[in-house]
C-alpha atoms as a PDB file:
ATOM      1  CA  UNK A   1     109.306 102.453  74.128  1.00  0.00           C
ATOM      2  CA  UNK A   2     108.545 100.890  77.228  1.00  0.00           C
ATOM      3  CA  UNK A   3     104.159 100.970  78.637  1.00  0.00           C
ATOM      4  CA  UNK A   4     105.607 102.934  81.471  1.00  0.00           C
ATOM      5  CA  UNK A   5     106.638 105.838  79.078  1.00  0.00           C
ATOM      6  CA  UNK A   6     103.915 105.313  76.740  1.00  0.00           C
ATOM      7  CA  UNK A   7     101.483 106.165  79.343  1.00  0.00           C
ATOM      8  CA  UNK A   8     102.870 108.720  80.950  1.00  0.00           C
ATOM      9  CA  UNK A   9     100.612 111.104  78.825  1.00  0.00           C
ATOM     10  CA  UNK A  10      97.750 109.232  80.668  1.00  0.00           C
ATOM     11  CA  UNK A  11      99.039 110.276  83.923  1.00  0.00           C
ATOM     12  CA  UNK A  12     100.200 113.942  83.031  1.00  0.00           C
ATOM     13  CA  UNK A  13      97.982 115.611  80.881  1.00  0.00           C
ATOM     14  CA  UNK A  14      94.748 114.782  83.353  1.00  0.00           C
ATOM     15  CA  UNK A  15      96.677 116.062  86.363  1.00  0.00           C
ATOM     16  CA  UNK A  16      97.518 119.754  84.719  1.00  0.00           C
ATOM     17  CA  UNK A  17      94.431 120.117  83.783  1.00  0.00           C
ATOM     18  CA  UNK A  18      92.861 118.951  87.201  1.00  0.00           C
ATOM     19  CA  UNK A  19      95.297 121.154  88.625  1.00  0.00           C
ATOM     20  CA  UNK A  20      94.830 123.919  86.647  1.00  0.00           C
ATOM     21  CA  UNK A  21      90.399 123.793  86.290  1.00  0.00           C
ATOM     22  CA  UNK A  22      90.789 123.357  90.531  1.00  0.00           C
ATOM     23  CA  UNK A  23      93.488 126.710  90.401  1.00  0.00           C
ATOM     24  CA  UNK A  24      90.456 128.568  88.624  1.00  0.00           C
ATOM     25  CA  UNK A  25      87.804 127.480  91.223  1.00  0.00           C
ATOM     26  CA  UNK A  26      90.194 128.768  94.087  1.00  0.00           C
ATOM     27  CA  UNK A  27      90.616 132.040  92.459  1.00  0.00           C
ATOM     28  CA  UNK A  28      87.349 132.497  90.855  1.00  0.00           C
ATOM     29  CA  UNK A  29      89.226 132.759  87.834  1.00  0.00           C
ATOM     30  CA  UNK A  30      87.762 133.284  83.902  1.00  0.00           C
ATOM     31  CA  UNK A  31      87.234 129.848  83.144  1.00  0.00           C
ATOM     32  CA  UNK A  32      83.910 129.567  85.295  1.00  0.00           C
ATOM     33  CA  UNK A  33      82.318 132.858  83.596  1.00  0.00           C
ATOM     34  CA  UNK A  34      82.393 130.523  80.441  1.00  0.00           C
ATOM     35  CA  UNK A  35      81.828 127.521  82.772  1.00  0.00           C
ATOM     36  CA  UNK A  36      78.631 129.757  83.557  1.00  0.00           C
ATOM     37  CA  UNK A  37      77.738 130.386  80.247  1.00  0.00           C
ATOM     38  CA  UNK A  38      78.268 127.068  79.176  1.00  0.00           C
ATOM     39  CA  UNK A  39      76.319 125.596  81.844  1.00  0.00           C
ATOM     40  CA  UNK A  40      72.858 128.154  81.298  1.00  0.00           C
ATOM     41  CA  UNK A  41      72.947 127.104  77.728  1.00  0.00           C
ATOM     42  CA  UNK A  42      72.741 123.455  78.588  1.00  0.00           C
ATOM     43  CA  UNK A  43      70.802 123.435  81.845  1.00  0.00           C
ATOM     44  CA  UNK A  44      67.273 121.944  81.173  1.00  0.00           C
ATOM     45  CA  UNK A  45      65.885 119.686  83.953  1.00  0.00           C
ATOM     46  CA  UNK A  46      63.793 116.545  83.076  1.00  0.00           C
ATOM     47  CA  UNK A  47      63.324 112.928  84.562  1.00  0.00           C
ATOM     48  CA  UNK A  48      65.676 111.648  81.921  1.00  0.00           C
ATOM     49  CA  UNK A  49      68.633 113.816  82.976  1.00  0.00           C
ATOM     50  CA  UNK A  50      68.200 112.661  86.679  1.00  0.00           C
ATOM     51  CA  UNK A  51      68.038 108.869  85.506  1.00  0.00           C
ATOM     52  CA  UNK A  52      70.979 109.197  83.824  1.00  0.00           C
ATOM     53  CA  UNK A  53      72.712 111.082  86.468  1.00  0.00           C
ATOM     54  CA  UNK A  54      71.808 108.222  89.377  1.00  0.00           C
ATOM     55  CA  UNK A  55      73.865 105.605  87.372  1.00  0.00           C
ATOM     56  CA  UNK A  56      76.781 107.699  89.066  1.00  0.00           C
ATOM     57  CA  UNK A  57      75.573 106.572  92.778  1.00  0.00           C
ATOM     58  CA  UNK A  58      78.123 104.495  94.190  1.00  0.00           C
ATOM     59  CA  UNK A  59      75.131 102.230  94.888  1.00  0.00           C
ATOM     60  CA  UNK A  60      74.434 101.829  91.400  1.00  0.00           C
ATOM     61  CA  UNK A  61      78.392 102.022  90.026  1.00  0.00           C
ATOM     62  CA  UNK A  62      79.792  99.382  92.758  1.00  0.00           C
ATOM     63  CA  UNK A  63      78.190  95.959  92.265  1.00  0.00           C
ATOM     64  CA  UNK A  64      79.163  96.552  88.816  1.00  0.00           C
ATOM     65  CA  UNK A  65      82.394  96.887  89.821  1.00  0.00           C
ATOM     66  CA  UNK A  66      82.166  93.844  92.347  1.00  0.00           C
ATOM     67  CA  UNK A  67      80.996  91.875  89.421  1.00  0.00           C
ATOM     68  CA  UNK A  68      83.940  92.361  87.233  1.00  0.00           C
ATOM     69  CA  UNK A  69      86.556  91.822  90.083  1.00  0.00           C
ATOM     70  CA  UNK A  70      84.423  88.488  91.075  1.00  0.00           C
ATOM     71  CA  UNK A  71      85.192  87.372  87.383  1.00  0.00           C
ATOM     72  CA  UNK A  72      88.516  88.524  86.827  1.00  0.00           C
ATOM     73  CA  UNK A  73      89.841  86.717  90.248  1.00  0.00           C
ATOM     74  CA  UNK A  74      87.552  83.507  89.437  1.00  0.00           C
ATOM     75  CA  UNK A  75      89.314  84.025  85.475  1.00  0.00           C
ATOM     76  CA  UNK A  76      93.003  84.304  86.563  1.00  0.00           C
ATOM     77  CA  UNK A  77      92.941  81.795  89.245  1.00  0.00           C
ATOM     78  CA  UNK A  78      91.886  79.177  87.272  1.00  0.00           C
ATOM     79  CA  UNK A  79      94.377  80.311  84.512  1.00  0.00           C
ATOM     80  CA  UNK A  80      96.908  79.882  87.180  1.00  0.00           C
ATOM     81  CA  UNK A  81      98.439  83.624  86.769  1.00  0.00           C
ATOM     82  CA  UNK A  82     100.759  84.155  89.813  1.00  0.00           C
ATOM     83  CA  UNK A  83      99.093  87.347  90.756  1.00  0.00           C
ATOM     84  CA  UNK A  84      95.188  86.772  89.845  1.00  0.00           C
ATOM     85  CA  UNK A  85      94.472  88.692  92.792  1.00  0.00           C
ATOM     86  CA  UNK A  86      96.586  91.913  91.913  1.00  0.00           C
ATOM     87  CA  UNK A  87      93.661  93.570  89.456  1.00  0.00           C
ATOM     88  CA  UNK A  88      90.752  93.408  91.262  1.00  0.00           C
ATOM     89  CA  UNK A  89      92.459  94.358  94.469  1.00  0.00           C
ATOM     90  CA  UNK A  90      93.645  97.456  92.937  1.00  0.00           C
ATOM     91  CA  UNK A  91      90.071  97.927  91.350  1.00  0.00           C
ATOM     92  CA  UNK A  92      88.798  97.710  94.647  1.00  0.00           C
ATOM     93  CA  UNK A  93      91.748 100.339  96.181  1.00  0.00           C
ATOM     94  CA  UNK A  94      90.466 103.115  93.674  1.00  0.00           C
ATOM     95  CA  UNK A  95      87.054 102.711  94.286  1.00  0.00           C
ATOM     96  CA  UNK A  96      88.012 103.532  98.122  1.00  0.00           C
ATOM     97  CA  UNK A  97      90.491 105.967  96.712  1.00  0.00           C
ATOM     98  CA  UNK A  98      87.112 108.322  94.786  1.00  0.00           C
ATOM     99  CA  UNK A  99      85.299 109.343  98.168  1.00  0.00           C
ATOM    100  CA  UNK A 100      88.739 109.722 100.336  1.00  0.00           C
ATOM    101  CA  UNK A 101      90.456 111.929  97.460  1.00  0.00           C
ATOM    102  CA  UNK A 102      86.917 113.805  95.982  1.00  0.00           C
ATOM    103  CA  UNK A 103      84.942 114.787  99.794  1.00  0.00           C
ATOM    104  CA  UNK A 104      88.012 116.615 101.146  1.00  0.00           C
ATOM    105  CA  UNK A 105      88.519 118.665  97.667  1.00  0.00           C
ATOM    106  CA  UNK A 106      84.579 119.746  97.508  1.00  0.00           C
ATOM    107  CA  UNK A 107      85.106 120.896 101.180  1.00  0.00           C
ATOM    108  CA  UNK A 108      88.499 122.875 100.681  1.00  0.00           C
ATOM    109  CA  UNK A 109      87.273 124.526  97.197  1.00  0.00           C
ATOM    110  CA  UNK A 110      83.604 125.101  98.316  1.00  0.00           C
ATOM    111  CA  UNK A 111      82.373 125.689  95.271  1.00  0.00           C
ATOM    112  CA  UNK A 112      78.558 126.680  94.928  1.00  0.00           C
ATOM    113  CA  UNK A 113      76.017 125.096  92.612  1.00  0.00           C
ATOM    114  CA  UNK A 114      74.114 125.915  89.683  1.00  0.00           C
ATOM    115  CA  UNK A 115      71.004 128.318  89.933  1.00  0.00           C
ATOM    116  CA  UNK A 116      68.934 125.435  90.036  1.00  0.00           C
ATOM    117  CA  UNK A 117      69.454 123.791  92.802  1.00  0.00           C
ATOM    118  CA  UNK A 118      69.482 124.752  96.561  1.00  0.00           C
ATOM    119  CA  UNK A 119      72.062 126.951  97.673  1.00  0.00           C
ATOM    120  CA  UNK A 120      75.090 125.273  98.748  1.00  0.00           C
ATOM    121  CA  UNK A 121      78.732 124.479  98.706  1.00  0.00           C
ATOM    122  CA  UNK A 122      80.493 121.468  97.665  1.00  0.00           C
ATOM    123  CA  UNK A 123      80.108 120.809  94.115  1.00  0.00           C
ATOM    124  CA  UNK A 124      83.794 120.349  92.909  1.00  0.00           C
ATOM    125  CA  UNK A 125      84.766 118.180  91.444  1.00  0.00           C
ATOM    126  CA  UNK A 126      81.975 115.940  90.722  1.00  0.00           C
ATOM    127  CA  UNK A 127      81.365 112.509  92.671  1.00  0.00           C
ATOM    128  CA  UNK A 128      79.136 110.737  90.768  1.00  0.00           C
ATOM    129  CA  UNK A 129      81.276 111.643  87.355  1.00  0.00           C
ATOM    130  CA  UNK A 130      84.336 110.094  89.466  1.00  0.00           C
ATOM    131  CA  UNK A 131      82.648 107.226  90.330  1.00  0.00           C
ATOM    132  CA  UNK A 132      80.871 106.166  87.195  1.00  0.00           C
ATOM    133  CA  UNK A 133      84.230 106.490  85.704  1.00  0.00           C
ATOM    134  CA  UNK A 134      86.278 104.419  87.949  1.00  0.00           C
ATOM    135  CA  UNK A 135      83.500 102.192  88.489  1.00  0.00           C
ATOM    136  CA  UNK A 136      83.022 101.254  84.923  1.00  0.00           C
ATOM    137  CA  UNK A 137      86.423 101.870  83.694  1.00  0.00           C
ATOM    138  CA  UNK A 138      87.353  99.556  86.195  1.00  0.00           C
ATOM    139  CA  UNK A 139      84.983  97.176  85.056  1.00  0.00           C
ATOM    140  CA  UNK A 140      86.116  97.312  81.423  1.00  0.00           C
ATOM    141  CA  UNK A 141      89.929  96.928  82.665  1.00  0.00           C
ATOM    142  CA  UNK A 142      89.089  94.102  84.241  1.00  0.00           C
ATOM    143  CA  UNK A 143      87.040  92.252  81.692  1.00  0.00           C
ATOM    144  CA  UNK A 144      88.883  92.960  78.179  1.00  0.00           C
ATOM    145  CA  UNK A 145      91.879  90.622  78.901  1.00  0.00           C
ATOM    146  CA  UNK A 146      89.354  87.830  79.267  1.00  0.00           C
ATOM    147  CA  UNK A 147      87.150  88.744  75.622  1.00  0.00           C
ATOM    148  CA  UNK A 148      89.089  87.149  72.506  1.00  0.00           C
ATOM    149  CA  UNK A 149      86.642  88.707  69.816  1.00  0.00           C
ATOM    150  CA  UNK A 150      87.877  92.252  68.799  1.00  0.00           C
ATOM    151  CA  UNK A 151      83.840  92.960  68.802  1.00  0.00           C
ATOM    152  CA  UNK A 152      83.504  92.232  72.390  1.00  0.00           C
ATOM    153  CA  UNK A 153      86.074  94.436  73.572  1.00  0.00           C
ATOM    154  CA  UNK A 154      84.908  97.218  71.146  1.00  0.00           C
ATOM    155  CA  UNK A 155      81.349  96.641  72.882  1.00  0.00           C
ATOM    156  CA  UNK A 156      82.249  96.469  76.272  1.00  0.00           C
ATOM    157  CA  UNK A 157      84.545  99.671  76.158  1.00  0.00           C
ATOM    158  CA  UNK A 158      82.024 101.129  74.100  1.00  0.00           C
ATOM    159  CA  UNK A 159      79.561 100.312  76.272  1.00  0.00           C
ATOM    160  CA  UNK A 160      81.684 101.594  79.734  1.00  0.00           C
ATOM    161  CA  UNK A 161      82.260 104.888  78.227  1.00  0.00           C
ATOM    162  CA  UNK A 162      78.387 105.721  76.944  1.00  0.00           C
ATOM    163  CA  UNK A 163      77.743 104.941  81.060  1.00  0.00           C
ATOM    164  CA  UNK A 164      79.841 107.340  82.048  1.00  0.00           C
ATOM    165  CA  UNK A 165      78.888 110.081  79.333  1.00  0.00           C
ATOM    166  CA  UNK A 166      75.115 109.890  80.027  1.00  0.00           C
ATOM    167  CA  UNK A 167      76.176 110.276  83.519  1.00  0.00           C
ATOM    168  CA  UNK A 168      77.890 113.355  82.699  1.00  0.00           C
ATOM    169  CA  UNK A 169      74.966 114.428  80.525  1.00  0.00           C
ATOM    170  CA  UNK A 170      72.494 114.177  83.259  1.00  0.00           C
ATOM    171  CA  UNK A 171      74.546 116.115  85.692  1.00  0.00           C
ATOM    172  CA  UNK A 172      74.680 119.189  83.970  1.00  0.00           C
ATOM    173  CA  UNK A 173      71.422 118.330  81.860  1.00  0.00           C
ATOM    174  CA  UNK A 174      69.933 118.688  85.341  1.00  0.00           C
ATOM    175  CA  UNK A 175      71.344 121.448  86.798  1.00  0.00           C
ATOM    176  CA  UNK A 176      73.195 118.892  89.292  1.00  0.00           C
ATOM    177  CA  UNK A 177      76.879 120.069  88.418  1.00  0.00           C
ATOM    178  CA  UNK A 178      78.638 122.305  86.319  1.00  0.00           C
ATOM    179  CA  UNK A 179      80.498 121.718  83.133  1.00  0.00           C
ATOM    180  CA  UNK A 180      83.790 122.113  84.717  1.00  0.00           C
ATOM    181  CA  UNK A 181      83.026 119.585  87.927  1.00  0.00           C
ATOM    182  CA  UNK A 182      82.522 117.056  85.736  1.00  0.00           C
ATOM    183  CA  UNK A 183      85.091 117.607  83.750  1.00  0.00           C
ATOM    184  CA  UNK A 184      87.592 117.321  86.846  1.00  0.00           C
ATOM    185  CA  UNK A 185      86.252 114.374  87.354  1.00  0.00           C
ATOM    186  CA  UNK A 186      87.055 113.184  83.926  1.00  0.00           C
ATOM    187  CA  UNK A 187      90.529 113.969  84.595  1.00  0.00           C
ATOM    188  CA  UNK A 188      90.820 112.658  88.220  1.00  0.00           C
ATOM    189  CA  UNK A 189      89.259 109.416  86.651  1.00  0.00           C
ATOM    190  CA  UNK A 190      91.365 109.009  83.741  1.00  0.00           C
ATOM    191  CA  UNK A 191      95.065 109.524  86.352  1.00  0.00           C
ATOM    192  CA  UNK A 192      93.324 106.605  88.006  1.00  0.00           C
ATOM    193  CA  UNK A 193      92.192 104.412  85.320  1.00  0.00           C
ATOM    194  CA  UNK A 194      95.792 104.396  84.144  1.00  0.00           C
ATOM    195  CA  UNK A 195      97.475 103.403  87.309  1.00  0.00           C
ATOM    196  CA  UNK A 196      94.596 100.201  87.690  1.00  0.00           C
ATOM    197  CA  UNK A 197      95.898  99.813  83.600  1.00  0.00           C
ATOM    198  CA  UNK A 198      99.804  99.572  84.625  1.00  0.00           C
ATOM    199  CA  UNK A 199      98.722  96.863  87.572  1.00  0.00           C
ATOM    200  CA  UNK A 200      96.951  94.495  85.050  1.00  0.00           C
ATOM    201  CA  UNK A 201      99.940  94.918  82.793  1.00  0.00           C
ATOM    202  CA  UNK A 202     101.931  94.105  85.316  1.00  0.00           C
ATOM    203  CA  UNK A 203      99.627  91.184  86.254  1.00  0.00           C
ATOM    204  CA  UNK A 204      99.672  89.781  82.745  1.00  0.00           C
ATOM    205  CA  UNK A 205     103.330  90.092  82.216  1.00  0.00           C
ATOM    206  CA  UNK A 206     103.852  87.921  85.382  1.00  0.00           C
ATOM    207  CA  UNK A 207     101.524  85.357  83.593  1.00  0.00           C
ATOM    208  CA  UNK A 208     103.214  85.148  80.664  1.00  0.00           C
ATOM    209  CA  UNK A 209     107.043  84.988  82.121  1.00  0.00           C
ATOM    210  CA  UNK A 210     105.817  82.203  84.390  1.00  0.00           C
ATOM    211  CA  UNK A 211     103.888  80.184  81.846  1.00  0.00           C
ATOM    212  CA  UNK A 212     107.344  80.577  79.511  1.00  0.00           C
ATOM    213  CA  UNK A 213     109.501  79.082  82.297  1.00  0.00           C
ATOM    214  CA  UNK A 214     110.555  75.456  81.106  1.00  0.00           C
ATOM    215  CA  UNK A 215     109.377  72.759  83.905  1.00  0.00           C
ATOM    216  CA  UNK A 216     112.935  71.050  85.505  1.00  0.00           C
ATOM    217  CA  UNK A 217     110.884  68.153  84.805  1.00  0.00           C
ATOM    218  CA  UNK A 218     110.165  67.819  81.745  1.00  0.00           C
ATOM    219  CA  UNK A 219     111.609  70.797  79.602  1.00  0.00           C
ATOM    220  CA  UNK A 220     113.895  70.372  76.736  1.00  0.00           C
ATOM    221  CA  UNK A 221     116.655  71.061  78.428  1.00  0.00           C
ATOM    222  CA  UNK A 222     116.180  68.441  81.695  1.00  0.00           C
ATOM    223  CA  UNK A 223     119.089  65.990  82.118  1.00  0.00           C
ATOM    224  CA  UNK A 224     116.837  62.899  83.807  1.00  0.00           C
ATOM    225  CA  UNK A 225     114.645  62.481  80.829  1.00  0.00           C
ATOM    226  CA  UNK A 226     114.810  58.492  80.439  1.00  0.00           C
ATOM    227  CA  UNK A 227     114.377  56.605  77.363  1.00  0.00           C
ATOM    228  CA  UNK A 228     113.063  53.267  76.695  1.00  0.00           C
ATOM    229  CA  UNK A 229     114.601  49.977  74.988  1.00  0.00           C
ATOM    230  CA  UNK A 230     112.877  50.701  71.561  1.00  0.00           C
ATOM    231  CA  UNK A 231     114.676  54.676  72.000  1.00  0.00           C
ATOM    232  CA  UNK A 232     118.177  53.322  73.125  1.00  0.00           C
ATOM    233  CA  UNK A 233     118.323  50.987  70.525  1.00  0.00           C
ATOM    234  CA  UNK A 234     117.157  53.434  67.876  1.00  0.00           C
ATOM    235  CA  UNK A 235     120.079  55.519  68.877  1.00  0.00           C
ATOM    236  CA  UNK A 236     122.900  52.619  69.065  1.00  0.00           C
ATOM    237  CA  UNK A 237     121.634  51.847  65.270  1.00  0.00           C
ATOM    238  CA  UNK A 238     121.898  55.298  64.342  1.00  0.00           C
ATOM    239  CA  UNK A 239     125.458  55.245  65.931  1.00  0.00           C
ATOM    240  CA  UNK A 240     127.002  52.103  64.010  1.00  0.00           C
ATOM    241  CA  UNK A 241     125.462  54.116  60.973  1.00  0.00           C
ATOM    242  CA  UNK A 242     127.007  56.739  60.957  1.00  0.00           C
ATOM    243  CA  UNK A 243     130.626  55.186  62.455  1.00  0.00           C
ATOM    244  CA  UNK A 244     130.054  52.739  59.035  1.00  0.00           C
ATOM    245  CA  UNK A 245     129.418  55.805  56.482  1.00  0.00           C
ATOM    246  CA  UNK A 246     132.533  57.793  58.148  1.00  0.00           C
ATOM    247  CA  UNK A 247     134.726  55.355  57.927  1.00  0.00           C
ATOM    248  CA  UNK A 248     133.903  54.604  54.303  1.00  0.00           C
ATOM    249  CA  UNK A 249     134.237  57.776  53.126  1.00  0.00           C
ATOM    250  CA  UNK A 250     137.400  59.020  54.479  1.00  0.00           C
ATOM    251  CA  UNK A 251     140.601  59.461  52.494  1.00  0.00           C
ATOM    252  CA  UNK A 252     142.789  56.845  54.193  1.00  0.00           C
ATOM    253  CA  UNK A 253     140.410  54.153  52.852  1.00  0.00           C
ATOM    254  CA  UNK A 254     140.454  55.050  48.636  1.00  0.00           C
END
């Protein structure tokens, strides 16, 4: 099975249920009368919470993100991959993509907020959830390919995804968001996590198919490869050799 079609669940399964959580904001359906529920159980405001919650400002979520596109490009340049650039570019696509896809669904859902904070409309899906997941998703995405120990990568993905649940945790901790904005955002995050996750495979693959490419020059199949005096008379000897055993052996002289 190709990556393509192996994450394909990556890409669908976020998007119905995106689709279907927005489809119950629209209508005012069932789901947010448990969303409700959900949300009064869990609701308790405290300075933690909102801590938590402001690692999901883009001001707080983007140099992060610049970072790890700084050190993938500076990485895969000097690694010589044909399309070092590709990853971070797209890292830095999606990060534009958060605000330009989340601002005009808040305004045409107009969902209200909790109780506890002041009325208004907007609150679907969450923005700070979307960006502390694209923002440090991204980071990890870009990073792994460059960690050889198996702990590393375990502790930086680790590490990505507590960020992004204690963001989550502080929004509705808080009062900020409901359940069900943030976990839109989950799934609006994840559709574009995978596409930034087909572009580095794609980067990589280029890497590897160009780095596998004999040289004309000096690959084992190049014609001009020259020998010295020591090689061609190595190979005349090992010419009379052989002519001297053949002819020894065959039938015609016994």
């Amino acid at each position: 099975m190709s990556t393509s079609a192996r994450r394909l669940p990556l890409f669908g399964v976020p998007a119905v249920l995106f689709a279907l959580i927005t489809w119950q904001v629209l209508v005012h359906g069932p789901l947010l009368r448990l969303d409700a529920r959900l949300s009064r159980a869990l609701v308790r405001p405290d300075g933690f919470s909102a801590l938590l919650s402001d690692l999901g400002d883009v001001r707080v979520a983007l140099p992060v993100t610049a970072a790890a596109a700084w050190y993938a490009a500076r990485r895969g340049r000097a690694d010589g991959a044909d399309r070092w650039w590709l990853p971070p570019a797209a890292a830095a696509v999606l990060m534009a993509l958060v605000p330009a896809v989340v601002v005009p669904l808040k305004e045409w859902t107009a969902r209200p907020g909790t109780p506890v904070v002041p009325p208004a409309v907007g609150y679907f899906p969450s923005g700070h959830t979307a960006t502390a997941a694209v923002a440090y998703g991204s980071a990890a995405l870009l990073l792994l390919p460059w960690l050889r120990s198996p702990a590393a990568r375990g502790s930086l993905a680790g590490g990505c995804a507590a960020l992004v649940l204690g963001v989550s945790y502080g929004l509705v901790r808080h009062g900020y968001h409901w359940p069900l904005d943030v976990v839109a955002s989950w799934c609006l995050g994840t559709v574009l996590l995978a596409t930034l996750s087909l572009v580095a495979d794609l980067s990589r693959s280029s890497r590897r198919t160009s780095s596998g490419t004999p040289s004309s020059r000096s690959g084992p199949s190049s014609p001009t490869t020259s020998s010295g005096p020591a090689d061609r008379a190595r190979s005349r000897g090992s010419r009379t050799n052989r002519s001297s055993s053949s002819s020894s052996g065959s039938p015609a002289s016994s």
